[in-house]
PDB file of N, CA and C in Angstrom:
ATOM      1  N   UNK A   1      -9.395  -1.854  11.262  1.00  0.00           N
ATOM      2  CA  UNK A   1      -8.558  -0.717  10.916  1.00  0.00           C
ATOM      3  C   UNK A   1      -9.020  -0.168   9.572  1.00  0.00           C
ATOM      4  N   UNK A   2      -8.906   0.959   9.588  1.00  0.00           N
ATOM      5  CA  UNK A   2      -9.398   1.954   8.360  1.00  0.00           C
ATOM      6  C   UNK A   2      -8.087   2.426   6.789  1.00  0.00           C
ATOM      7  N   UNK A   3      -8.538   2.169   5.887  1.00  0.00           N
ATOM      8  CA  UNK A   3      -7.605   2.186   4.783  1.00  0.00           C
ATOM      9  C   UNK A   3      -8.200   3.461   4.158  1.00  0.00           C
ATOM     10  N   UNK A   4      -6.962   4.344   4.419  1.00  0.00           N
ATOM     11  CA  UNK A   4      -7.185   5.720   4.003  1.00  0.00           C
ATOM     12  C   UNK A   4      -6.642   6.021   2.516  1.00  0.00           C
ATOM     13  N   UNK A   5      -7.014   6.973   2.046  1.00  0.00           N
ATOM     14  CA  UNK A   5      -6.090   7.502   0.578  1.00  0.00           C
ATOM     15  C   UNK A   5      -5.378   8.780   0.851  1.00  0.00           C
ATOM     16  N   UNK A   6      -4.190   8.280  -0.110  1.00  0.00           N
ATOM     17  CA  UNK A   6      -2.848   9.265   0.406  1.00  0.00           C
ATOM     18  C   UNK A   6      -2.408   9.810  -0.363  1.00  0.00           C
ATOM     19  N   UNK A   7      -2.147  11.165  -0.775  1.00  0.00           N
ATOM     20  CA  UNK A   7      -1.677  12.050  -1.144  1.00  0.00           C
ATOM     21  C   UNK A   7      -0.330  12.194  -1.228  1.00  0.00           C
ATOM     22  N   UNK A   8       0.213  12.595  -2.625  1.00  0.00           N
ATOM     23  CA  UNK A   8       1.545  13.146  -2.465  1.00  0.00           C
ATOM     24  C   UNK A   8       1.884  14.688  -1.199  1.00  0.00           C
ATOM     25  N   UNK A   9       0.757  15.529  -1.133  1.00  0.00           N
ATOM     26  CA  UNK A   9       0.968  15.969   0.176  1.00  0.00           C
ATOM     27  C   UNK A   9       1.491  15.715   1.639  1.00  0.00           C
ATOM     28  N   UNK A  10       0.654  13.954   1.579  1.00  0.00           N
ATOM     29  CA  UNK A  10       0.773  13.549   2.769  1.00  0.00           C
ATOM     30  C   UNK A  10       1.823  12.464   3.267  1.00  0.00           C
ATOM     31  N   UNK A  11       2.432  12.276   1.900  1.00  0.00           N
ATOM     32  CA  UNK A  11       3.389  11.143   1.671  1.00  0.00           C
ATOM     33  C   UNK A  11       4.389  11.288   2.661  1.00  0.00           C
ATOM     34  N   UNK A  12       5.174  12.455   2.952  1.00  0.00           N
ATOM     35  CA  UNK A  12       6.164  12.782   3.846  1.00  0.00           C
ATOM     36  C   UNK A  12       5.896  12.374   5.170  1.00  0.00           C
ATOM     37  N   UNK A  13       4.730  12.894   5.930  1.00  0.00           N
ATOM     38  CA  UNK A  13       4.051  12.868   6.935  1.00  0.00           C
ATOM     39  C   UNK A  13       3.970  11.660   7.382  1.00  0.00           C
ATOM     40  N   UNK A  14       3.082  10.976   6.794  1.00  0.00           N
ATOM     41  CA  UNK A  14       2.245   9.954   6.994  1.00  0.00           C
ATOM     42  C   UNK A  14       3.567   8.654   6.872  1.00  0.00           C
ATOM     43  N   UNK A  15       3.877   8.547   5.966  1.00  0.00           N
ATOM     44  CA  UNK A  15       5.490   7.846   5.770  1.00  0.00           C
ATOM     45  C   UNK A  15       6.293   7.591   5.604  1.00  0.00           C
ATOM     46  N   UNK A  16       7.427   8.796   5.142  1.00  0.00           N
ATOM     47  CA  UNK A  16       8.426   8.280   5.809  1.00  0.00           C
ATOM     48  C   UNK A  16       9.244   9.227   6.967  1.00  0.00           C
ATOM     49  N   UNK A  17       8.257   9.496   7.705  1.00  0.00           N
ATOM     50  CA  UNK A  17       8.032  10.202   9.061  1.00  0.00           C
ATOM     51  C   UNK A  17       7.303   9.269   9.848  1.00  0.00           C
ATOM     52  N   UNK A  18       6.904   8.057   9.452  1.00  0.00           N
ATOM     53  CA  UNK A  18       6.042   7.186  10.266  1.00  0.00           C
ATOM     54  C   UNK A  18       6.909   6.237  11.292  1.00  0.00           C
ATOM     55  N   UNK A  19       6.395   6.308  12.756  1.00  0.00           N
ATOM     56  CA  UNK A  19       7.162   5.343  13.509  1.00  0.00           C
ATOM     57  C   UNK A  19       6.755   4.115  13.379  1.00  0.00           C
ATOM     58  N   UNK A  20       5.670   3.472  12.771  1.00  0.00           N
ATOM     59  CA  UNK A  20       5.038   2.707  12.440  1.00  0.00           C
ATOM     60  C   UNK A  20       5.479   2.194  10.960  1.00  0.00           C
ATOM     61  N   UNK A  21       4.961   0.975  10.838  1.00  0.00           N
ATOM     62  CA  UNK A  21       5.530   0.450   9.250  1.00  0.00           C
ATOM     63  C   UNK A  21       3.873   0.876   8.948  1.00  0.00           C
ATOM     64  N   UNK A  22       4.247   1.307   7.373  1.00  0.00           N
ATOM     65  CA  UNK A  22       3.367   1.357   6.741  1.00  0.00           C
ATOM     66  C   UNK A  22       3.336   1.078   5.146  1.00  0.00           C
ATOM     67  N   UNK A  23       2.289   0.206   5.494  1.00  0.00           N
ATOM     68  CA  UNK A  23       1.680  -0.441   3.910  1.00  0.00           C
ATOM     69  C   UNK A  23       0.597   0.522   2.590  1.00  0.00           C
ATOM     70  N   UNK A  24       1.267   0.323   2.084  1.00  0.00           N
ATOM     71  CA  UNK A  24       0.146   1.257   0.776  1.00  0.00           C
ATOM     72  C   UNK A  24      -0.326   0.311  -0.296  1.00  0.00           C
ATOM     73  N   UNK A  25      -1.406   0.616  -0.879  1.00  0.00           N
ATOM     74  CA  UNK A  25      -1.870  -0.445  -1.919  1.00  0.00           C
ATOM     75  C   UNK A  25      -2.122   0.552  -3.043  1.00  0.00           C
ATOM     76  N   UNK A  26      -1.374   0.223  -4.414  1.00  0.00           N
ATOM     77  CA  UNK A  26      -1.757   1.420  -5.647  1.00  0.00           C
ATOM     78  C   UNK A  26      -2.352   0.227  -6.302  1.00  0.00           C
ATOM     79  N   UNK A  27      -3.535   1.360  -7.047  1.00  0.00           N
ATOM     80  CA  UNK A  27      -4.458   0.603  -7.408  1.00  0.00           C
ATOM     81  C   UNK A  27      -5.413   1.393  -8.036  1.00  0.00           C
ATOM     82  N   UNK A  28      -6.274   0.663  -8.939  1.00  0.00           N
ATOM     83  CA  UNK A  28      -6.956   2.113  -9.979  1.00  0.00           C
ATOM     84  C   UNK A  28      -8.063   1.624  -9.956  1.00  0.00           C
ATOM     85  N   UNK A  29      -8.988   2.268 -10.209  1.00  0.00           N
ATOM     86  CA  UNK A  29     -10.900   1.498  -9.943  1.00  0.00           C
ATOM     87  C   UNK A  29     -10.963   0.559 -11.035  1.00  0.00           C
ATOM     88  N   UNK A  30     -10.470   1.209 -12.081  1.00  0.00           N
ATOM     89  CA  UNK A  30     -11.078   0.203 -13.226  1.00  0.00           C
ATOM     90  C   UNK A  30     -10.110  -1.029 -13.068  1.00  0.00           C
ATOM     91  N   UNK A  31      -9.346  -1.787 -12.738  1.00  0.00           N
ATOM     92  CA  UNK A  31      -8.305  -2.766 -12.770  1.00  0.00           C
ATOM     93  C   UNK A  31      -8.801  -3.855 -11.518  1.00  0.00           C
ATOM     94  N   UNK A  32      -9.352  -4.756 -12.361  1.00  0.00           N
ATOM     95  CA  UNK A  32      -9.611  -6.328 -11.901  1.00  0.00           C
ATOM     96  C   UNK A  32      -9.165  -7.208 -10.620  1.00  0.00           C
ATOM     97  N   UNK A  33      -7.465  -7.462 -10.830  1.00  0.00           N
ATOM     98  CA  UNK A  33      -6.914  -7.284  -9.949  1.00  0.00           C
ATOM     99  C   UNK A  33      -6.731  -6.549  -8.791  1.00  0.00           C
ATOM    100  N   UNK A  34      -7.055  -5.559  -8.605  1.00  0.00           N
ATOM    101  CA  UNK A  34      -7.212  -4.585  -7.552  1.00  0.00           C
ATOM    102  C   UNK A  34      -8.279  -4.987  -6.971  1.00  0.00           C
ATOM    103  N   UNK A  35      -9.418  -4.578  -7.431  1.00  0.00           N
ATOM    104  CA  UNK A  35     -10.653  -5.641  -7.020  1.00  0.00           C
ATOM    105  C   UNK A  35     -10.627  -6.519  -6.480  1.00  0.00           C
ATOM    106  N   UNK A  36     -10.057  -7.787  -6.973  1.00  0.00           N
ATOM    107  CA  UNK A  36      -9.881  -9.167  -6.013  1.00  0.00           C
ATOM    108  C   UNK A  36      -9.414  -8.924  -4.768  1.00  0.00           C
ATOM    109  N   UNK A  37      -7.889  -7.896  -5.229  1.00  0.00           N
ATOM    110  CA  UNK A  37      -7.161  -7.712  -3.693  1.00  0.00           C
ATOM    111  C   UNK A  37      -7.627  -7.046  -2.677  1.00  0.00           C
ATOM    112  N   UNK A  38      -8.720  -6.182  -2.837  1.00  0.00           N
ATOM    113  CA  UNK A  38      -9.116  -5.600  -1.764  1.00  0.00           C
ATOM    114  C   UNK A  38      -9.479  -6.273  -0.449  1.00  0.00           C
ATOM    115  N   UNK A  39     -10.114  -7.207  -0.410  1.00  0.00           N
ATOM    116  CA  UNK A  39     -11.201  -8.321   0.510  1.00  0.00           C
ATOM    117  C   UNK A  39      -9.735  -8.859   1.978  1.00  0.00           C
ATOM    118  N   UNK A  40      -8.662  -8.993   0.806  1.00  0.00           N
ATOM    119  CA  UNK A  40      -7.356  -9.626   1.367  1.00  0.00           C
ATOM    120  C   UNK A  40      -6.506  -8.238   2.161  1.00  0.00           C
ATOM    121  N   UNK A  41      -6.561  -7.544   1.970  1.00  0.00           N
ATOM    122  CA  UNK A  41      -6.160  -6.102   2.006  1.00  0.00           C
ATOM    123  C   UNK A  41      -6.665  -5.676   2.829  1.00  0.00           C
ATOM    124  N   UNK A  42      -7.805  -5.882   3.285  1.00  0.00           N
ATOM    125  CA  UNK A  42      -8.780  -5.273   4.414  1.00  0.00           C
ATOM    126  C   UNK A  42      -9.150  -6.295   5.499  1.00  0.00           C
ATOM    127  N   UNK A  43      -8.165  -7.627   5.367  1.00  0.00           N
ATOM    128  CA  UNK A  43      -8.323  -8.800   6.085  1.00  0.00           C
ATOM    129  C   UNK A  43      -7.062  -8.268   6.818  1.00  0.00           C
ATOM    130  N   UNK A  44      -5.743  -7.985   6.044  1.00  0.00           N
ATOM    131  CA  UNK A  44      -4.588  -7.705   6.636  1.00  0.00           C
ATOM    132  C   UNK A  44      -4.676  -6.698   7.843  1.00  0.00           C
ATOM    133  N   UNK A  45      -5.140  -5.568   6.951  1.00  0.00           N
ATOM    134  CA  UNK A  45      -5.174  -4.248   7.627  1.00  0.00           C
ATOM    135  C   UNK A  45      -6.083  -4.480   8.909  1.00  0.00           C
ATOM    136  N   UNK A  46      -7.064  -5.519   9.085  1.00  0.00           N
ATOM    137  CA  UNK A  46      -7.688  -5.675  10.399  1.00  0.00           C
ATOM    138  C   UNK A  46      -6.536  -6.553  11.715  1.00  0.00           C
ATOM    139  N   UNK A  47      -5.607  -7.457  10.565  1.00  0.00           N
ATOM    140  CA  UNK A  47      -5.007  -8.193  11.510  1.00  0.00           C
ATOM    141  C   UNK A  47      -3.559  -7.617  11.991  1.00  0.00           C
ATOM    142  N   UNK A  48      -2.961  -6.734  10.908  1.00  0.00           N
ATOM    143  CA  UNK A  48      -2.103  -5.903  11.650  1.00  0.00           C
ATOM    144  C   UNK A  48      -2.148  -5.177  12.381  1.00  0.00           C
ATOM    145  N   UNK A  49      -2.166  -4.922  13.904  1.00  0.00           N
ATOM    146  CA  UNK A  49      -2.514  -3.772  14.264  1.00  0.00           C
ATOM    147  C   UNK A  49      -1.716  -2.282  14.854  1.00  0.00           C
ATOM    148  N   UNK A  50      -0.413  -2.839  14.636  1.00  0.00           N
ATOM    149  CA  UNK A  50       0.737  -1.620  14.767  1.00  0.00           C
ATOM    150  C   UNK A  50       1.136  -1.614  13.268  1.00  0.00           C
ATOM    151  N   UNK A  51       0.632  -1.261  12.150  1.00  0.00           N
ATOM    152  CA  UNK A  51       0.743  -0.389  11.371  1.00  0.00           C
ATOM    153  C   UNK A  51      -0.027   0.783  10.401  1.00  0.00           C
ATOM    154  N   UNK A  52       0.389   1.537  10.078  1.00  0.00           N
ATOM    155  CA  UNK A  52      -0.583   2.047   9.116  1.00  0.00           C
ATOM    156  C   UNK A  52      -1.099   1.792   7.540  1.00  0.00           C
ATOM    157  N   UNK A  53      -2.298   2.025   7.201  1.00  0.00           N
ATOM    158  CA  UNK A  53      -2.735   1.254   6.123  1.00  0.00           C
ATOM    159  C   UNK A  53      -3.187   2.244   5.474  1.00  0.00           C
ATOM    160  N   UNK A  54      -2.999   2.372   3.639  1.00  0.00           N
ATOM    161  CA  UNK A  54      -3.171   3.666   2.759  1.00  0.00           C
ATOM    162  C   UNK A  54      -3.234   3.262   1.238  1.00  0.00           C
ATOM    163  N   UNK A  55      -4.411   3.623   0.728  1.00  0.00           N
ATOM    164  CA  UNK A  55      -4.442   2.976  -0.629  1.00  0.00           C
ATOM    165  C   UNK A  55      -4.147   4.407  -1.747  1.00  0.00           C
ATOM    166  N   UNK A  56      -3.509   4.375  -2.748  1.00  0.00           N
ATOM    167  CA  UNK A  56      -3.009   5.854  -3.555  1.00  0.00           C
ATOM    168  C   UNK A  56      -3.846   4.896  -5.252  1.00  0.00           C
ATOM    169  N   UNK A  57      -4.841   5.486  -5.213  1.00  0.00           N
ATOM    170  CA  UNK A  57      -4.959   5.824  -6.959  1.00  0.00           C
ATOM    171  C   UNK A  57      -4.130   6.013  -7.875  1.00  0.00           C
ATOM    172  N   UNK A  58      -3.549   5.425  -8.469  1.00  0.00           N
ATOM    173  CA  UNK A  58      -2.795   5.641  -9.383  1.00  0.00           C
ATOM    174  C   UNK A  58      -3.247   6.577 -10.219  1.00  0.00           C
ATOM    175  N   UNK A  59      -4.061   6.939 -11.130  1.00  0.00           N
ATOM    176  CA  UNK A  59      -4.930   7.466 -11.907  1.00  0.00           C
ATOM    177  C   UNK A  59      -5.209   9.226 -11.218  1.00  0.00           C
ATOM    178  N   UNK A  60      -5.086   9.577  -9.581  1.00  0.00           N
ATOM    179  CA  UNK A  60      -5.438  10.593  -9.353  1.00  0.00           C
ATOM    180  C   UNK A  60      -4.164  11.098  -8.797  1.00  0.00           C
ATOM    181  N   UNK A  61      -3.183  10.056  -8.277  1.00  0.00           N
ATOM    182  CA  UNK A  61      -2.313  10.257  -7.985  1.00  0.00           C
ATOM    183  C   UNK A  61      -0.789  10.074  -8.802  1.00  0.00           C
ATOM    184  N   UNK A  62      -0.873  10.163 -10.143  1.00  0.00           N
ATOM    185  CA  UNK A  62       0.249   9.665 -10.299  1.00  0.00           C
ATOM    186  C   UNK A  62       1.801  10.174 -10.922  1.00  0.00           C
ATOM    187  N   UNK A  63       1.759  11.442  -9.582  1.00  0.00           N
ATOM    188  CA  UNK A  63       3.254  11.561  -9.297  1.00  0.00           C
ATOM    189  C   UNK A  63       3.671  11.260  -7.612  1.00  0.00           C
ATOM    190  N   UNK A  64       2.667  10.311  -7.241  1.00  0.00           N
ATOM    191  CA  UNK A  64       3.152   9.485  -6.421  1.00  0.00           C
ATOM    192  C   UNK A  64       3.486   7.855  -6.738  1.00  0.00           C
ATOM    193  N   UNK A  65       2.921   7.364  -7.673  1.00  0.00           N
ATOM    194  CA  UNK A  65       2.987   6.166  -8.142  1.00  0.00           C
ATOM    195  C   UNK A  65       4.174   6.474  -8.921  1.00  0.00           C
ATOM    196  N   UNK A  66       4.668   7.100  -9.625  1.00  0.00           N
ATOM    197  CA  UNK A  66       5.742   7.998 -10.205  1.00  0.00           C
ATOM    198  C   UNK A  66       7.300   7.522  -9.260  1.00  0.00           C
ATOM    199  N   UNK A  67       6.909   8.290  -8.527  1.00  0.00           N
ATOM    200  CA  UNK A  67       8.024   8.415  -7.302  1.00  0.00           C
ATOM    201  C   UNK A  67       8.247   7.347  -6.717  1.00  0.00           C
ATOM    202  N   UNK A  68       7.252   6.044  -6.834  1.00  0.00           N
ATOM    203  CA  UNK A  68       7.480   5.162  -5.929  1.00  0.00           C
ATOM    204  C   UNK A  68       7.588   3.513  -6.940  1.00  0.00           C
ATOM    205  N   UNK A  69       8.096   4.116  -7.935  1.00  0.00           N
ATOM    206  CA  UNK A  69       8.266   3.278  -9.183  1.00  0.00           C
ATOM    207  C   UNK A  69       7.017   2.399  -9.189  1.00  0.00           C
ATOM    208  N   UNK A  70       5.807   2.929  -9.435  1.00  0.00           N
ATOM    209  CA  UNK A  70       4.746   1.640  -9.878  1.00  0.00           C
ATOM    210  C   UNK A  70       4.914   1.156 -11.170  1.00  0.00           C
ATOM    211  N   UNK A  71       5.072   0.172 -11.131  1.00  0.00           N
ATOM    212  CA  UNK A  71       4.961   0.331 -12.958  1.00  0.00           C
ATOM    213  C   UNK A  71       4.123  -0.872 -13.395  1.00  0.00           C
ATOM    214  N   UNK A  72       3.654  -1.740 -12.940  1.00  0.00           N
ATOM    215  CA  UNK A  72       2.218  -2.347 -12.830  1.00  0.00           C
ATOM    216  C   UNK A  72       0.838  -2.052 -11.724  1.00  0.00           C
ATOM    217  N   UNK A  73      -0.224  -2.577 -11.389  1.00  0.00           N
ATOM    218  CA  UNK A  73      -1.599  -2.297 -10.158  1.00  0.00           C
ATOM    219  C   UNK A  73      -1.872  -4.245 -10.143  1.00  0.00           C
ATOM    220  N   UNK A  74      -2.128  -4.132  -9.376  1.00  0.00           N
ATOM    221  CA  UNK A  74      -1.640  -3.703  -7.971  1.00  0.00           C
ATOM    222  C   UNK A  74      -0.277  -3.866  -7.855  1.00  0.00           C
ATOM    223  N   UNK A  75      -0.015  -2.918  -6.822  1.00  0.00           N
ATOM    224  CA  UNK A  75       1.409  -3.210  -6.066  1.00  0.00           C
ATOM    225  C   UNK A  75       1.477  -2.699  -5.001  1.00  0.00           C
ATOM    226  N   UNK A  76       1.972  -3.322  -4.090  1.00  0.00           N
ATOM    227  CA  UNK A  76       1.735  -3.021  -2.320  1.00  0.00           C
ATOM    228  C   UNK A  76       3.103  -2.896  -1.970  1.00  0.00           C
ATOM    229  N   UNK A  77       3.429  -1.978  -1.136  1.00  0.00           N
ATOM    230  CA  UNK A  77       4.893  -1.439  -0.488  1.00  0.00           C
ATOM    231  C   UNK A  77       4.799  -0.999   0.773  1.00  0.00           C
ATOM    232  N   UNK A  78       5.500  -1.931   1.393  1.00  0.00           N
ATOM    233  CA  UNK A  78       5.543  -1.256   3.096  1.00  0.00           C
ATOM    234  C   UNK A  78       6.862  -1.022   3.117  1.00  0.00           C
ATOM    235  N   UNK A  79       6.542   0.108   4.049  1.00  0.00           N
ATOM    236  CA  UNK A  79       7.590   1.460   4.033  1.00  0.00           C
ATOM    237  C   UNK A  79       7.952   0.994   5.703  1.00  0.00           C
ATOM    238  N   UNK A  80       9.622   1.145   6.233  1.00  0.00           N
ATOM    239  CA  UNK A  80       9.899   0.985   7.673  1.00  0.00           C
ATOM    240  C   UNK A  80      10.846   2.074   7.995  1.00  0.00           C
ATOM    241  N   UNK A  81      10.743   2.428   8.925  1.00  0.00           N
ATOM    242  CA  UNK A  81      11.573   3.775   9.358  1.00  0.00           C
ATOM    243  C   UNK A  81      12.026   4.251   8.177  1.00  0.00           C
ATOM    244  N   UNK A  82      10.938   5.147   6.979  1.00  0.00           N
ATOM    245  CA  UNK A  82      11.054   5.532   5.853  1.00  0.00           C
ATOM    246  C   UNK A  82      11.372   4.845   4.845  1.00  0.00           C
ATOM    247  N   UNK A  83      11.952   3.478   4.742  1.00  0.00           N
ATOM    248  CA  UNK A  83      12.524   3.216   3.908  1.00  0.00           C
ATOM    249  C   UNK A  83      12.011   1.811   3.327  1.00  0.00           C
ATOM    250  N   UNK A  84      11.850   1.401   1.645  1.00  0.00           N
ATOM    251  CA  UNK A  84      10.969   0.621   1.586  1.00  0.00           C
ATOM    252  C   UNK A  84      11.614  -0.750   2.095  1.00  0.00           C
ATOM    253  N   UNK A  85      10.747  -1.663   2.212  1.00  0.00           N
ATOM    254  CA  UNK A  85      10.904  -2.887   3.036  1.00  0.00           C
ATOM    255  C   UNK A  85      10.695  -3.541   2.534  1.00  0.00           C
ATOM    256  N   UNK A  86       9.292  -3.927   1.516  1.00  0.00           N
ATOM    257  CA  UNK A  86       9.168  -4.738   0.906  1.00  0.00           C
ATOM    258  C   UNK A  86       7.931  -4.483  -0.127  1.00  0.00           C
ATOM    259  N   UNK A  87       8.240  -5.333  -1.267  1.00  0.00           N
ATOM    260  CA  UNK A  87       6.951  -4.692  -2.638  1.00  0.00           C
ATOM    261  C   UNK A  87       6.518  -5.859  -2.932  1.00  0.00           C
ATOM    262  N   UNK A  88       5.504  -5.612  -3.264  1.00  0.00           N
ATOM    263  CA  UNK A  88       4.714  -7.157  -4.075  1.00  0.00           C
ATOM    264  C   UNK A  88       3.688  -6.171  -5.227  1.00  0.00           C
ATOM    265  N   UNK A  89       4.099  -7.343  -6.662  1.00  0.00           N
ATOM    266  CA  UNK A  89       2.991  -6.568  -7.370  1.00  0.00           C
ATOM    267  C   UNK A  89       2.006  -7.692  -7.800  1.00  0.00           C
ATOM    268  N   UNK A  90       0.856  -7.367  -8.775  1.00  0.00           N
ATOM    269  CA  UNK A  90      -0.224  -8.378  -9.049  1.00  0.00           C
ATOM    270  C   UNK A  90      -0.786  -9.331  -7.433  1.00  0.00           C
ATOM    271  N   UNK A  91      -1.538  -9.757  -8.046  1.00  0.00           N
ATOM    272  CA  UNK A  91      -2.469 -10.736  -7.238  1.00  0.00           C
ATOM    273  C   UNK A  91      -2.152 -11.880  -6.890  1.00  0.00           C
ATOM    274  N   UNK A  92      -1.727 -11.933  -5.090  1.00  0.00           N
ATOM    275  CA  UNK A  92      -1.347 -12.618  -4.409  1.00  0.00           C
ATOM    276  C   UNK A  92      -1.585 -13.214  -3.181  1.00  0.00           C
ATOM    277  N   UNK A  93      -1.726 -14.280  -2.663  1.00  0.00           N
ATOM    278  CA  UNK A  93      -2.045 -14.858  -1.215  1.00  0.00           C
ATOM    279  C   UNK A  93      -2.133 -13.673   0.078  1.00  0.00           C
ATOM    280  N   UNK A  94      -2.693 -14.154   1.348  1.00  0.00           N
ATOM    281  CA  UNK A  94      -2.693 -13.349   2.494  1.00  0.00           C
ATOM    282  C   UNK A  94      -1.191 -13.451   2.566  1.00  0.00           C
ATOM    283  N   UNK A  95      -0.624 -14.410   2.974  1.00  0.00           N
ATOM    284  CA  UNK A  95      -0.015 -14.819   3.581  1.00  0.00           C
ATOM    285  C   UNK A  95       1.563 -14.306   2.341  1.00  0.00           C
ATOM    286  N   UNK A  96       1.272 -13.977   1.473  1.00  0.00           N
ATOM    287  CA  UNK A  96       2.320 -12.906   0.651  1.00  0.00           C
ATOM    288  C   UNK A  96       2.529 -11.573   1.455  1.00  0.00           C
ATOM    289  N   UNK A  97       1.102 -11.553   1.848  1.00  0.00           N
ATOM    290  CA  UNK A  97       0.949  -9.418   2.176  1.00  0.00           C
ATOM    291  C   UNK A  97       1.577  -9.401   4.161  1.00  0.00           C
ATOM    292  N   UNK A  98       0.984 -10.584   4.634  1.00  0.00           N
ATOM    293  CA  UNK A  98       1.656 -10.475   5.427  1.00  0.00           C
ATOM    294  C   UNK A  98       3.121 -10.670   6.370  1.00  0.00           C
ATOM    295  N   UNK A  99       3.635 -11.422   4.900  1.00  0.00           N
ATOM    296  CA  UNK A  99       4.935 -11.607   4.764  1.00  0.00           C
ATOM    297  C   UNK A  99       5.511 -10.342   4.729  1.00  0.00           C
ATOM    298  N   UNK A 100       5.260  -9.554   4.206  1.00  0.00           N
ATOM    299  CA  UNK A 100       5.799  -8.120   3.525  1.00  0.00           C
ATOM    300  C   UNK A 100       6.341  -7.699   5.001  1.00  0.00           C
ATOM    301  N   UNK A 101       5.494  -7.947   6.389  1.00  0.00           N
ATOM    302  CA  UNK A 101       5.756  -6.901   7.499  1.00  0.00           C
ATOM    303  C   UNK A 101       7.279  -7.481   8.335  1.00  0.00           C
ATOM    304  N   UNK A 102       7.653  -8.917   7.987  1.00  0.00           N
ATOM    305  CA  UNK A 102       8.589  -9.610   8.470  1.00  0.00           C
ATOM    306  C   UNK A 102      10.042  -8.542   8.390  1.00  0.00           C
TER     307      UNK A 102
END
């Protein structure tokens, strides 16, 4: 599965218009942590396969990180029939991220 970047444009659309749960990962190039998490992030996103997967820049995006209270990177939020479900921030196990979809 493919991890797209999401736009405050597309934020509505994409989720919380989504019939699907969907996970986002904010995250900024230069930040370490983010880095590590990717490998785990793209392990998930292969093993989930009824949801959608979306990473937002903080740095290009951030009156979406804004809106969605980031206030550390990483931090991952899956969104369920619009509404958030569950957050995790900093660098954490698979088995954290795929907790999130429970």
């Amino acid at each position: 599965m493919s991890i797209n970047q999401l736009t405050m444009d597309e934020f509505e659309k994409e989720v919380l218009q989504s019939d699907v749960p969907v996970f986002i990962d904010f995250y900024a190039d230069w930040c370490g942590p983010c880095k590590m998490m990717m490998p785990i992030v793209e392990e998930v996103a292969n093993e989930v396969a009824d949801a959608k997967f979306f990473k937002v820049n903080i740095d290009d995006n951030r009156d979406l990180a804004k809106k969605n209270r980031v206030m550390s990177i990483p931090t991952f939020i899956v969104f369920k029939g619009g509404e958030v479900h569950g957050r995790v921030m900093g660098a954490v196990d698979k088995e954290k991220i795929l907790s999130m979809f429970d």
